[in-house]
Protein backbone atom coordinates (compact mmCIF):
# COMPACT_ATOMS: atom_id res chain seq x y z
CA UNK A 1 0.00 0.00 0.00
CA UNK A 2 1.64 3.72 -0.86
CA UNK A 3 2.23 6.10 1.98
CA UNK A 4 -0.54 7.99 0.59
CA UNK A 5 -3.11 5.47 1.22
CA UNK A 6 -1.89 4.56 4.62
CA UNK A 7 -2.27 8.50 5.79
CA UNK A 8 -5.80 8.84 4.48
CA UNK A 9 -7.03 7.95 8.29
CA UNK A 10 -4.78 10.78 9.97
CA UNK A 11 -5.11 14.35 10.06
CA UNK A 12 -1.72 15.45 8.43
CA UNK A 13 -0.36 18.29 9.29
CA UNK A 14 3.11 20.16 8.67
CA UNK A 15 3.82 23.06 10.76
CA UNK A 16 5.78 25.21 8.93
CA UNK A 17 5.09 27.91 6.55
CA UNK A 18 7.97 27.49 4.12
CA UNK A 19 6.85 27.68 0.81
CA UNK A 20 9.69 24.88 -0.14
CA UNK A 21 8.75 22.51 2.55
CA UNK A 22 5.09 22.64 1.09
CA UNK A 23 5.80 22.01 -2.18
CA UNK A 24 8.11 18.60 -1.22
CA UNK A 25 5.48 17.38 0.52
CA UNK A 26 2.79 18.46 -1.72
CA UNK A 27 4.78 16.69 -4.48
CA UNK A 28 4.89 13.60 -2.63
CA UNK A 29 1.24 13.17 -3.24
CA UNK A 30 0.02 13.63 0.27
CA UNK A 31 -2.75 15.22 1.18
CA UNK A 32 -1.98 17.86 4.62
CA UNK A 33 -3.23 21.00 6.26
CA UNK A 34 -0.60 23.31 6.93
CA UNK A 35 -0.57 24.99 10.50
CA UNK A 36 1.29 28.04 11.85
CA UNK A 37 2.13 29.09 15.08
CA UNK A 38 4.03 32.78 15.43
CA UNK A 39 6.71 33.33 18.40
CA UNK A 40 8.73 30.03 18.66
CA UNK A 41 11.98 31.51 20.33
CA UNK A 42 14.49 29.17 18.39
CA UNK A 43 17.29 28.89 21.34
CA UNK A 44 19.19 25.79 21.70
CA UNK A 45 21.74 24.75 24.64
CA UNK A 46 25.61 25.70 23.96
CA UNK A 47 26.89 22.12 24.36
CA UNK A 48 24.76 20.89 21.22
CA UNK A 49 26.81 19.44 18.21
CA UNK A 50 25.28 20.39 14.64
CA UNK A 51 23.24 17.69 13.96
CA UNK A 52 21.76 18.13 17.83
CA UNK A 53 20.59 21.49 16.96
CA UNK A 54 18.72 20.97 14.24
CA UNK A 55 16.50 17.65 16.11
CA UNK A 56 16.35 20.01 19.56
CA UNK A 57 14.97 22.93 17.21
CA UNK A 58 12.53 20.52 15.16
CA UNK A 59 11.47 18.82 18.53
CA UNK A 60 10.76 22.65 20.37
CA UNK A 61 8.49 23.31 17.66
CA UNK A 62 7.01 19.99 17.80
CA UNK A 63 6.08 21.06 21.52
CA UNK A 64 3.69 23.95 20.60
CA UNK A 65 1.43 21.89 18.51
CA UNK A 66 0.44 19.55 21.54
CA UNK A 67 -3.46 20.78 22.16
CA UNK A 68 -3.88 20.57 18.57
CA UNK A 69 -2.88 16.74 18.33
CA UNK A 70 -6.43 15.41 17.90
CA UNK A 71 -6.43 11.07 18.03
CA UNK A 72 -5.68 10.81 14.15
CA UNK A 73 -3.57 14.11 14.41
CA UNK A 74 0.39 13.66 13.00
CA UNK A 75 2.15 16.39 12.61
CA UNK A 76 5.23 17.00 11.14
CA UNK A 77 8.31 19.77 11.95
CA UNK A 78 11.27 20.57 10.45
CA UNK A 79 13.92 22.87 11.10
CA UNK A 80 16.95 23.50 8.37
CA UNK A 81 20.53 24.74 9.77
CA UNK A 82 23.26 25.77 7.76
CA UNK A 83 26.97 25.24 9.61
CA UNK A 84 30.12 26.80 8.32
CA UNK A 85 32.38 24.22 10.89
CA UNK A 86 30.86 24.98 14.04
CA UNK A 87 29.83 28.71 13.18
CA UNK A 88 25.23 28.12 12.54
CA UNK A 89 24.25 30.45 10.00
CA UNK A 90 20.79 31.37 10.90
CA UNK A 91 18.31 33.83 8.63
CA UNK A 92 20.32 36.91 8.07
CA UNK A 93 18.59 39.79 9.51
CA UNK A 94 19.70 42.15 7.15
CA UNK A 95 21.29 42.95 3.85
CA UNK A 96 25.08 43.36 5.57
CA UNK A 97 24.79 40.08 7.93
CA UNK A 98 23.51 38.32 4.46
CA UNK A 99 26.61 39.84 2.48
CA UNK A 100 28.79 38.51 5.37
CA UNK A 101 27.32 34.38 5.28
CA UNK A 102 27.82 34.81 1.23
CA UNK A 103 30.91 35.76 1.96
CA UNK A 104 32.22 33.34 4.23
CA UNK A 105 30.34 30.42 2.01
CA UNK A 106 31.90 31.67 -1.08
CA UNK A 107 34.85 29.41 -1.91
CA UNK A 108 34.52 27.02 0.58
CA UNK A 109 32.25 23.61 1.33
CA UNK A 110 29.40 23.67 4.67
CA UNK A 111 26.71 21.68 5.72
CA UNK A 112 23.29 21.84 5.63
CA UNK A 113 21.21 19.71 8.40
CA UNK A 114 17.48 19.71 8.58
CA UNK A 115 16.12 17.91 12.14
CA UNK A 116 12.42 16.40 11.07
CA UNK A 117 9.96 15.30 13.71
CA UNK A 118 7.28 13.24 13.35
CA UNK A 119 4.50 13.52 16.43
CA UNK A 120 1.73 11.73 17.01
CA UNK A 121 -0.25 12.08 20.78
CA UNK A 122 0.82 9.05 21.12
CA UNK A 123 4.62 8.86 20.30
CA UNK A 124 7.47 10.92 18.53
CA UNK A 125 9.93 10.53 16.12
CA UNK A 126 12.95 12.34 15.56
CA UNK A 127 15.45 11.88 13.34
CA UNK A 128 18.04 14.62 10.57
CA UNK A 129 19.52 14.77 7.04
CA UNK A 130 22.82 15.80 6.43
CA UNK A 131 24.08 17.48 2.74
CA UNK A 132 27.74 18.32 1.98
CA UNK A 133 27.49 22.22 -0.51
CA UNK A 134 30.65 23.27 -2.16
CA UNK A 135 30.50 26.96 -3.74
CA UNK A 136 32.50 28.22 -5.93
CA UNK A 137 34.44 31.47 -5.60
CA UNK A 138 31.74 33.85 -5.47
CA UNK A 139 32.38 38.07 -7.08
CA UNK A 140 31.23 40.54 -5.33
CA UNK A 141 28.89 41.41 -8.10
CA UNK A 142 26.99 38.06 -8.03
CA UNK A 143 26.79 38.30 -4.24
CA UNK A 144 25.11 41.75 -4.45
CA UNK A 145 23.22 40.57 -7.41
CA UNK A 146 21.18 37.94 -5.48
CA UNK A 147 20.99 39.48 -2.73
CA UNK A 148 18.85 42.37 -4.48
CA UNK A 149 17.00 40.68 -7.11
CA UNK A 150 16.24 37.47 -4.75
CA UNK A 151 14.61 37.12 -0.84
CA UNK A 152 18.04 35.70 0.99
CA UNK A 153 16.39 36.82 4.40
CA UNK A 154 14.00 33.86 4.89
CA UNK A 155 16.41 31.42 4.19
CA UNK A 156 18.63 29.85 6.85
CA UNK A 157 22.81 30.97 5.44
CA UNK A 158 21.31 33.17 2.95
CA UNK A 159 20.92 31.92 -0.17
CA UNK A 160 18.48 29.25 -1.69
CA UNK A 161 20.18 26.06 -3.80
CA UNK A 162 16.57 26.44 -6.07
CA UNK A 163 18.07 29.88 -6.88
CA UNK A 164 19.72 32.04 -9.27
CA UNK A 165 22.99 31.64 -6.85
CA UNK A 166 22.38 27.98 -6.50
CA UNK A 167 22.60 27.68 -10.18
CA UNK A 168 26.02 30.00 -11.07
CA UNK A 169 27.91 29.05 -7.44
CA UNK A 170 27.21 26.14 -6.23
CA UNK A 171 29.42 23.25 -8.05
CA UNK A 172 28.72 19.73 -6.03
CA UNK A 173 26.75 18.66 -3.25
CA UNK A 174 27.06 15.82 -1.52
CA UNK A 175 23.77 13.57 0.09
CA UNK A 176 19.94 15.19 -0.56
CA UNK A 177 19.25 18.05 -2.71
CA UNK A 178 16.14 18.62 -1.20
CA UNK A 179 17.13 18.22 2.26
CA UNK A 180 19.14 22.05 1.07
CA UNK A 181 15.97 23.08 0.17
CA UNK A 182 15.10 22.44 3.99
CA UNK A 183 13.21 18.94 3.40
CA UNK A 184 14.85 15.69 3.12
CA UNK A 185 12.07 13.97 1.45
CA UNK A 186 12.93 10.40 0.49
CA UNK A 187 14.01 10.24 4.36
CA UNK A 188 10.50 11.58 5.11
CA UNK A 189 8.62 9.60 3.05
CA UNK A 190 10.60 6.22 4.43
CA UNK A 191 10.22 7.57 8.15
CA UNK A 192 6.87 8.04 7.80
CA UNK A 193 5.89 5.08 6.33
CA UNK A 194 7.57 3.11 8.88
CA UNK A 195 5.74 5.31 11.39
CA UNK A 196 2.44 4.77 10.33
CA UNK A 197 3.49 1.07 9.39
CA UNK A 198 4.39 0.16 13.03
């Protein structure tokens, strides 16, 4: 039986209002309501390693959704890090702090790791994707180029791989694609199935 047949008795639901995440799932076929909650501070303890971070991150959010975990409720987080060594590259806040992260990836490999969890009221699953990106020496002119003509400030180390500057800078990765567009989602779609399979 397909995934999508096995969800059609819960209430899917992903909680996250990436327009990327959407569209992965979406394109998986399955059928999900997507719901929002505002002011999740996004702190972590200082003795996490990389991959920790992202699963703690994906987990916190995973905590807010409790009350609206009905019995057939699943609901599904995700939260996408980018690391430059141990440095996390978070959203830049502004047009100088994304200049800086294009900076510091240009000419140089990082990671991207996206935590996922899977919550049921009845049990939680946690589990993270890890993709190698190697840019290419970036100019200064392509770095101000995307950053004007694109929307780097939504985007966890400033810069989508779907992009303009994914397509001119970046010259290998190495593990998911997606999982740099901040969904892993051949590991979803296994996870889950195992999930509801269980």
């Amino acid at each position: 039986m397909l995934l999508a047949q096995k969800l059609e008795k819960y209430d899917l639901i992903l909680a996250s209002q990436s327009p990327r995440r959407q569209q992965l799932l979406s394109d998986l076929g399955l059928k999900f309501r997507v719901l929002v909650k505002e002011g999740i501070d996004e702190i972590y303890p200082d003795n996490l390693s990389n991959t920790e971070i992202a699963v703690y991150l994906a987990k916190l959010k995973a905590k807010n959704y409790k009350s609206e975990l009905n019995v057939n409720g699943l609901l599904i987080t995700a939260d996408t890090i980018v690391c430059q060594g141990t440095q996390v590259l978070n959203k830049p806040k502004n047009k100088e702090e994304a200049h800086e992260m294009l900076q510091l990836l240009s000419d140089n490999k990082h990671e991207v790791i996206t935590g996922v969890c899977l919550k049921t009221s009845k049990q939680e699953r946690c589990f993270f994707a890890k993709t190698k990106v190697y840019f290419k020496e970036l100019t200064e002119d392509e770095i101000n180029y995307y950053i004007s003509h694109y929307q780097p400030y939504d985007k966890a180390g400033s810069y989508g791989i779907q992009e303009w500057i994914g397509f001119v800078g970046i010259t290998k990765i190495e593990g998911s694609y997606f999982n740099v567009m901040g969904l892993p989602v051949q590991l979803v779609y296994e996870k889950l199935n195992q999930f509801v399979s269980e």
